[in-house]
Protein backbone atom coordinates (compact mmCIF):
# COMPACT_ATOMS: atom_id res chain seq x y z
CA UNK A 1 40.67 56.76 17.70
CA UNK A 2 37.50 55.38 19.18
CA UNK A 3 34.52 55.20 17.32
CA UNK A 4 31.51 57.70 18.40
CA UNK A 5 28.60 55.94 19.54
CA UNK A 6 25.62 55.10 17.05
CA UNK A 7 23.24 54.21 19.45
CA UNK A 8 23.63 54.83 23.19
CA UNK A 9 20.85 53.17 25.45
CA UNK A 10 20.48 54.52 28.74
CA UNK A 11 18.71 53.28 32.11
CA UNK A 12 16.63 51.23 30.34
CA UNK A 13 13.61 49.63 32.18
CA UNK A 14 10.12 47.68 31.13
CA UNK A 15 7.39 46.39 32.96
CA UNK A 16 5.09 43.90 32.00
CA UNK A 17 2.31 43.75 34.67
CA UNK A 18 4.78 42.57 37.89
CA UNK A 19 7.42 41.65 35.91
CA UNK A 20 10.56 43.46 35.62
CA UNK A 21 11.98 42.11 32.07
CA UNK A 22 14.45 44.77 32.07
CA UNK A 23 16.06 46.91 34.78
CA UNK A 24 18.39 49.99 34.34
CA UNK A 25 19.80 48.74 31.66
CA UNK A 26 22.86 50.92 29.83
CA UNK A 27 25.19 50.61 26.92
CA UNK A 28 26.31 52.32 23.58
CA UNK A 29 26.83 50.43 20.26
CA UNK A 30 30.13 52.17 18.49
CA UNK A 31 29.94 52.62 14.96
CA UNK A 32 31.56 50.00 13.16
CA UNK A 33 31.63 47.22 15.51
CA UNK A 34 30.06 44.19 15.93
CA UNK A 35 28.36 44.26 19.17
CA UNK A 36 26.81 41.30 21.36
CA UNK A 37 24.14 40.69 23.74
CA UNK A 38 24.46 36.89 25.57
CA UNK A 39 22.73 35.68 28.62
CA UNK A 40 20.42 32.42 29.30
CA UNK A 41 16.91 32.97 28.40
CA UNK A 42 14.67 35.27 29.91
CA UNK A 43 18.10 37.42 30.65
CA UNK A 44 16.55 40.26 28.61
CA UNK A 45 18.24 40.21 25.67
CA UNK A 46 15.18 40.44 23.13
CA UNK A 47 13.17 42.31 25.25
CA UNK A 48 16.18 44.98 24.36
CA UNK A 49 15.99 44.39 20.90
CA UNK A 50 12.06 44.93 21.08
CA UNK A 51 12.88 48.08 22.59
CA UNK A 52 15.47 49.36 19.69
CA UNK A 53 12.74 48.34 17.26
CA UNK A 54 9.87 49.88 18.83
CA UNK A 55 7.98 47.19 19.47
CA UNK A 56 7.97 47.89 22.82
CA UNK A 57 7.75 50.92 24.92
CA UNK A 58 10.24 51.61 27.82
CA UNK A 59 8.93 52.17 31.55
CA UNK A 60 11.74 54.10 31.60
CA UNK A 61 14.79 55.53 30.23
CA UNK A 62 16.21 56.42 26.52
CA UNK A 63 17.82 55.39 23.35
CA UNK A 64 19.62 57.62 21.30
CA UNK A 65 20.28 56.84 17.85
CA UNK A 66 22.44 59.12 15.85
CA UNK A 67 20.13 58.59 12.35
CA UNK A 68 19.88 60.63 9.27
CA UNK A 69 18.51 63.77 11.04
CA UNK A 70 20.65 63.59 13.71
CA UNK A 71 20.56 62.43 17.26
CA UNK A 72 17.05 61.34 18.06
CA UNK A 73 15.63 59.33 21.06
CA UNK A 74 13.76 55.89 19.29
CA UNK A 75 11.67 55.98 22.28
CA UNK A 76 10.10 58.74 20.98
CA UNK A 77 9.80 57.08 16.91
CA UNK A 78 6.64 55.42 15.44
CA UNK A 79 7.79 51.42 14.97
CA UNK A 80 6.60 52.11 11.04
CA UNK A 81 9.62 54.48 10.98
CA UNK A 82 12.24 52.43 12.27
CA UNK A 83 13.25 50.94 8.65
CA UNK A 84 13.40 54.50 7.30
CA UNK A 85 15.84 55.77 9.89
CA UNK A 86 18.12 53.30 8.74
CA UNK A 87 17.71 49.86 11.30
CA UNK A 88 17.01 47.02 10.08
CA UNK A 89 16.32 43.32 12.17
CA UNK A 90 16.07 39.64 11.29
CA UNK A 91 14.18 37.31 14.26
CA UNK A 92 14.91 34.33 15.76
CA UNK A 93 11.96 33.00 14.37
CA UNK A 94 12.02 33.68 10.18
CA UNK A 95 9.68 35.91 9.24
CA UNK A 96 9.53 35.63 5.39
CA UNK A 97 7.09 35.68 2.51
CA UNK A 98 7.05 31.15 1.78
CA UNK A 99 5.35 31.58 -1.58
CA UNK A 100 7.35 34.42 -2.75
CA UNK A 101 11.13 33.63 -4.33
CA UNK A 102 13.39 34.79 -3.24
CA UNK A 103 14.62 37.86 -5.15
CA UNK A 104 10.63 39.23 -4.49
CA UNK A 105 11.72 38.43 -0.33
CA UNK A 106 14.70 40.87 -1.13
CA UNK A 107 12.94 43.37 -3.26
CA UNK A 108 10.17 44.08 0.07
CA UNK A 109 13.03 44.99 1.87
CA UNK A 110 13.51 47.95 -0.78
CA UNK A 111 9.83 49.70 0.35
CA UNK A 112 11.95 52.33 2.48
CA UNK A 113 13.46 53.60 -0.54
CA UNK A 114 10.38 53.67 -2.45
CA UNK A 115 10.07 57.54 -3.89
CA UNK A 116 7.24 57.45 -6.26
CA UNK A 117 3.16 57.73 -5.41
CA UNK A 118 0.40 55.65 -6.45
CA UNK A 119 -0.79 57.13 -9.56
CA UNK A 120 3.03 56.76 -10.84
CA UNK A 121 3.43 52.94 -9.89
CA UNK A 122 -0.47 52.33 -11.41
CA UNK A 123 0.82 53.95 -14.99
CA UNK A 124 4.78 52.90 -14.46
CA UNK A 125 6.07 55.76 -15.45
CA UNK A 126 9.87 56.09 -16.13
CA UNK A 127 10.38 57.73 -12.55
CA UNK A 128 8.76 53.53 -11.10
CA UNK A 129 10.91 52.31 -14.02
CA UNK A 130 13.90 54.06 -12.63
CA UNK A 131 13.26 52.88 -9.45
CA UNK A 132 12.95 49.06 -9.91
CA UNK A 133 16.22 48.83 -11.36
CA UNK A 134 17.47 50.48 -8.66
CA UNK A 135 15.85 47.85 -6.44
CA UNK A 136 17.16 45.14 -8.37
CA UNK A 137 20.49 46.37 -8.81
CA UNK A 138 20.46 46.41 -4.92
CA UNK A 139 18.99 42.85 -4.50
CA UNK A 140 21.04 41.30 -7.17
CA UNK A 141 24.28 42.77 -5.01
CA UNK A 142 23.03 41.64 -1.82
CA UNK A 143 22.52 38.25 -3.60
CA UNK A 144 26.34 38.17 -4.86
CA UNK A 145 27.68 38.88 -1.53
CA UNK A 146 25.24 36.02 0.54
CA UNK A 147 26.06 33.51 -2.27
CA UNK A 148 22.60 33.12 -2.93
CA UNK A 149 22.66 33.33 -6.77
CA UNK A 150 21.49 29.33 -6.77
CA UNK A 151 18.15 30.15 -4.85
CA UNK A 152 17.43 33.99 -6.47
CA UNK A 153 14.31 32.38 -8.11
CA UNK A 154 13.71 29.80 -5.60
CA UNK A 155 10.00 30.01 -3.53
CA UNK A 156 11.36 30.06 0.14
CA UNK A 157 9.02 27.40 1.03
CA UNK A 158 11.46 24.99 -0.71
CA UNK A 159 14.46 26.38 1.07
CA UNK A 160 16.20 24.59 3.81
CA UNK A 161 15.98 26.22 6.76
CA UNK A 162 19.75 27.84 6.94
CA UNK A 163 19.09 28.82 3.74
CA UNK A 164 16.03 30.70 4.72
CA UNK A 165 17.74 32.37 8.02
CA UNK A 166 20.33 33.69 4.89
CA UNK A 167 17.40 34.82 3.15
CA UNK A 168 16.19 37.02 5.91
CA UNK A 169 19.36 38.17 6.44
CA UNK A 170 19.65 39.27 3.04
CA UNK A 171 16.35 41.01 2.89
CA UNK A 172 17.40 43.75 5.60
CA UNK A 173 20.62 44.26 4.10
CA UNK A 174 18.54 45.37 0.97
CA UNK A 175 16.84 48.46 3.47
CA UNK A 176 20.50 49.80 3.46
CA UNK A 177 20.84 50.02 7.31
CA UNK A 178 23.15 51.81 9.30
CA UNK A 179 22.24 49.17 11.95
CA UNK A 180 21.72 46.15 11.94
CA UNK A 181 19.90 43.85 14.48
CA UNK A 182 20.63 40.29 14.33
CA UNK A 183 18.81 37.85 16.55
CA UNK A 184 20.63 34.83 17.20
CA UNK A 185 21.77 34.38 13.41
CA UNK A 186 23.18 30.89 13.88
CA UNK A 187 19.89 29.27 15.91
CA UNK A 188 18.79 25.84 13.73
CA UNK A 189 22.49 26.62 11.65
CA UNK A 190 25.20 23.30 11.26
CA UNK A 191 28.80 24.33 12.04
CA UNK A 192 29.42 24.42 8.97
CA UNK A 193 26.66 27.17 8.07
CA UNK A 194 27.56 28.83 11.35
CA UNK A 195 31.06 29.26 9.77
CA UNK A 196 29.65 30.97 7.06
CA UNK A 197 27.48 32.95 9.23
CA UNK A 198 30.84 34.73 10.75
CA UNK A 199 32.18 35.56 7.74
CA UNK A 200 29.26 37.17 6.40
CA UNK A 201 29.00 39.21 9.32
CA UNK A 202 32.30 40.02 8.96
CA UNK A 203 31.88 41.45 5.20
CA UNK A 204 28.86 43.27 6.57
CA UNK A 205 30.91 45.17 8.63
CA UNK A 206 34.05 45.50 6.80
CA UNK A 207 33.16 45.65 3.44
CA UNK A 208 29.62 47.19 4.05
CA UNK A 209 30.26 49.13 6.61
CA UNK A 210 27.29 48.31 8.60
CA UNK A 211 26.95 48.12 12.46
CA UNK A 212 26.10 44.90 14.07
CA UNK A 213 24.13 44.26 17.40
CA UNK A 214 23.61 40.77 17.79
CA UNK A 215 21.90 38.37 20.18
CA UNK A 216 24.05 35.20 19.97
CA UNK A 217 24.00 31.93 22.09
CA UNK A 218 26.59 30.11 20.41
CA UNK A 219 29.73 31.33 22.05
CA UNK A 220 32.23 30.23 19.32
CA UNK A 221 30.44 32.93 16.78
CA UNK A 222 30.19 34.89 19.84
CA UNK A 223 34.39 34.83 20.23
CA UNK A 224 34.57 35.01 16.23
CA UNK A 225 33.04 38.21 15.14
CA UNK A 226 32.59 40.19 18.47
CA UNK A 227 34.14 43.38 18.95
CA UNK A 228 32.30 44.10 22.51
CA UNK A 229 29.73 41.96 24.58
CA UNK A 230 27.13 42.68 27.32
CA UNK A 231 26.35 39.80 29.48
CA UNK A 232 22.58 39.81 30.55
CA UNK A 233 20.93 37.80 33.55
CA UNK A 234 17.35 38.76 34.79
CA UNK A 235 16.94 41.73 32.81
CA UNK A 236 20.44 43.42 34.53
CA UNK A 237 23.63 44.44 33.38
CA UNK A 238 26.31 41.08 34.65
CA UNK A 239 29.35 41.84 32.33
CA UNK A 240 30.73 44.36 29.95
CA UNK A 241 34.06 44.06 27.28
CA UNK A 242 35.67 42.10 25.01
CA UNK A 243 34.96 38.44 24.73
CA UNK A 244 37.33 37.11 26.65
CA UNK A 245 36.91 39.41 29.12
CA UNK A 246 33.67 38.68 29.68
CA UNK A 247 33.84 35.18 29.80
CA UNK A 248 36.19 35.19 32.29
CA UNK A 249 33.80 37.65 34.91
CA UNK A 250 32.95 34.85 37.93
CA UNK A 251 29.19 36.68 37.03
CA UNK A 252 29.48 35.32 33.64
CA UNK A 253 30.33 31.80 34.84
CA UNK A 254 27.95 31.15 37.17
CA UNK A 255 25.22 32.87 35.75
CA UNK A 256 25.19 32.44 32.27
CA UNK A 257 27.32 29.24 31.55
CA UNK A 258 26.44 27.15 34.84
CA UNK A 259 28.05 24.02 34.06
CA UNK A 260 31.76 23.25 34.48
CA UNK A 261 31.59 21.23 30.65
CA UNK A 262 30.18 24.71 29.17
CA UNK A 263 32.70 26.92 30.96
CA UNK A 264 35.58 24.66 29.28
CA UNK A 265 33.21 24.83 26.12
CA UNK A 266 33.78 28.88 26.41
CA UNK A 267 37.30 28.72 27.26
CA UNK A 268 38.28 26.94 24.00
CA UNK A 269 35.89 28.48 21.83
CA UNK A 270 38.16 32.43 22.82
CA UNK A 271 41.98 30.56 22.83
């Protein structure tokens, strides 16, 4: 039985000044897939995730996001409450705290689920006690399952970089999402930390349960963890399906991989 849809963008469109970044766009994440957005860059794919996280506004259309309440339209959300309706987001470029450690990086990532006031947290009273275990009990698992028990009191400045892209990883997992927004996860990575990077997003959805919509260049993590992909070019809609199918759509080809050495690059990367 097919999944219902957890988020179902429709006709999307944005404008800035002249520029049509995104046109008519439409698709719905399933719960409980991993779902992909390729294309070269400037097709758009960001841009969508911008939208989903509210910092942009739409020209046009909708996103409906079945969250805690119900089925809402994000268009329609603050961007402060995007965390609390259970979507979290790494970026291509890292966005962490250098001069924190680690474990502190993972324990911001908690501030949805903070339930006590100010006057509570300035006298710590059992009810902020209560809650910082909580918080670390959280971390501490998130740490287990990323393997990242070596750098838990590590500052991040001292990291290496696929470390770091871990790191953020790890610190949106702690928000508890429902959905999860990974842009390009394996940009900067080795293969060998790329391989890790598909497992992990494996165990996010199978053993966490969480929905994945990921922006991905590299093809072969693409192929690996990929349950659906939407091919992007100029902001429109080129391709929709399973990996294969979509790297076989003559669209696909000549837009997005070009070359005949990155076409054969595809082909062996989903046989």
């Amino acid at each position: 039985m097919m999944n219902p849809p957890l988020l179902a963008a429709k006709n999307l469109s944005v404008r800035f000044g002249g520029v049509r970044a995104v046109n008519d766009v439409s698709f719905d994440v399933r719960a409980g897939e991993v779902f992909t957005l390729i294309g070269p860059n400037g097709a758009g794919k960001t841009t969508v995730f911008n939208l989903i996280s509210r910092i942009y506004t739409p020209t046009t259309g909708s996103i409906a996001y079945c969250g805690p309440q119900g089925v809402i339209d994000l268009t329609e959300q603050a961007p402060q409450s995007v965390a609390a309706l259970g979507i979290a987001r790494t970026f291509q470029n890292i966005e962490l705290f250098e001069h924190a450690s680690v474990l502190h990086n993972l324990l911001v990532g908690r501030h949805t689920h903070r339930t006590t006031t100010l006057w509570q947290d300035l006298f710590f009273t059992p009810e902020v006690r209560d809650n910082e275990l909580r918080s670390r009990e959280k971390a501490e698992a998130v740490i287990d399952l990323l393997g990242l028990q070596h750098y838990r009191d590590t500052y991040v400045a001292g990291l290496p970089y696929g470390v770091r892209k871990v790191v953020e990883m790890a610190r949106a997992l702690c928000t508890e999402p429902k959905l999860l927004l990974l842009d390009e996860p394996s940009s900067g990575l080795n293969p060998e930390e790329t391989d890790d990077m598909a497992f992990w997003i494996q165990d996010i959805r199978d053993d966490l349960g969480i929905t994945v919509l990921m922006v991905e260049h590299d093809m072969t993590l693409v192929s690996k963890v990929s349950d659906r992909v939407l091919a992007m070019n100029q902001g429109e809609v080129l391709a929709l399906g399973s990996p294969r199918e979509v790297q076989t759509d003559p669209g696909v080809m000549e837009a997005y991989l070009g070359s005949v050495d990155d076409v054969s690059s595809l082909r062996r990367a989903v046989t």
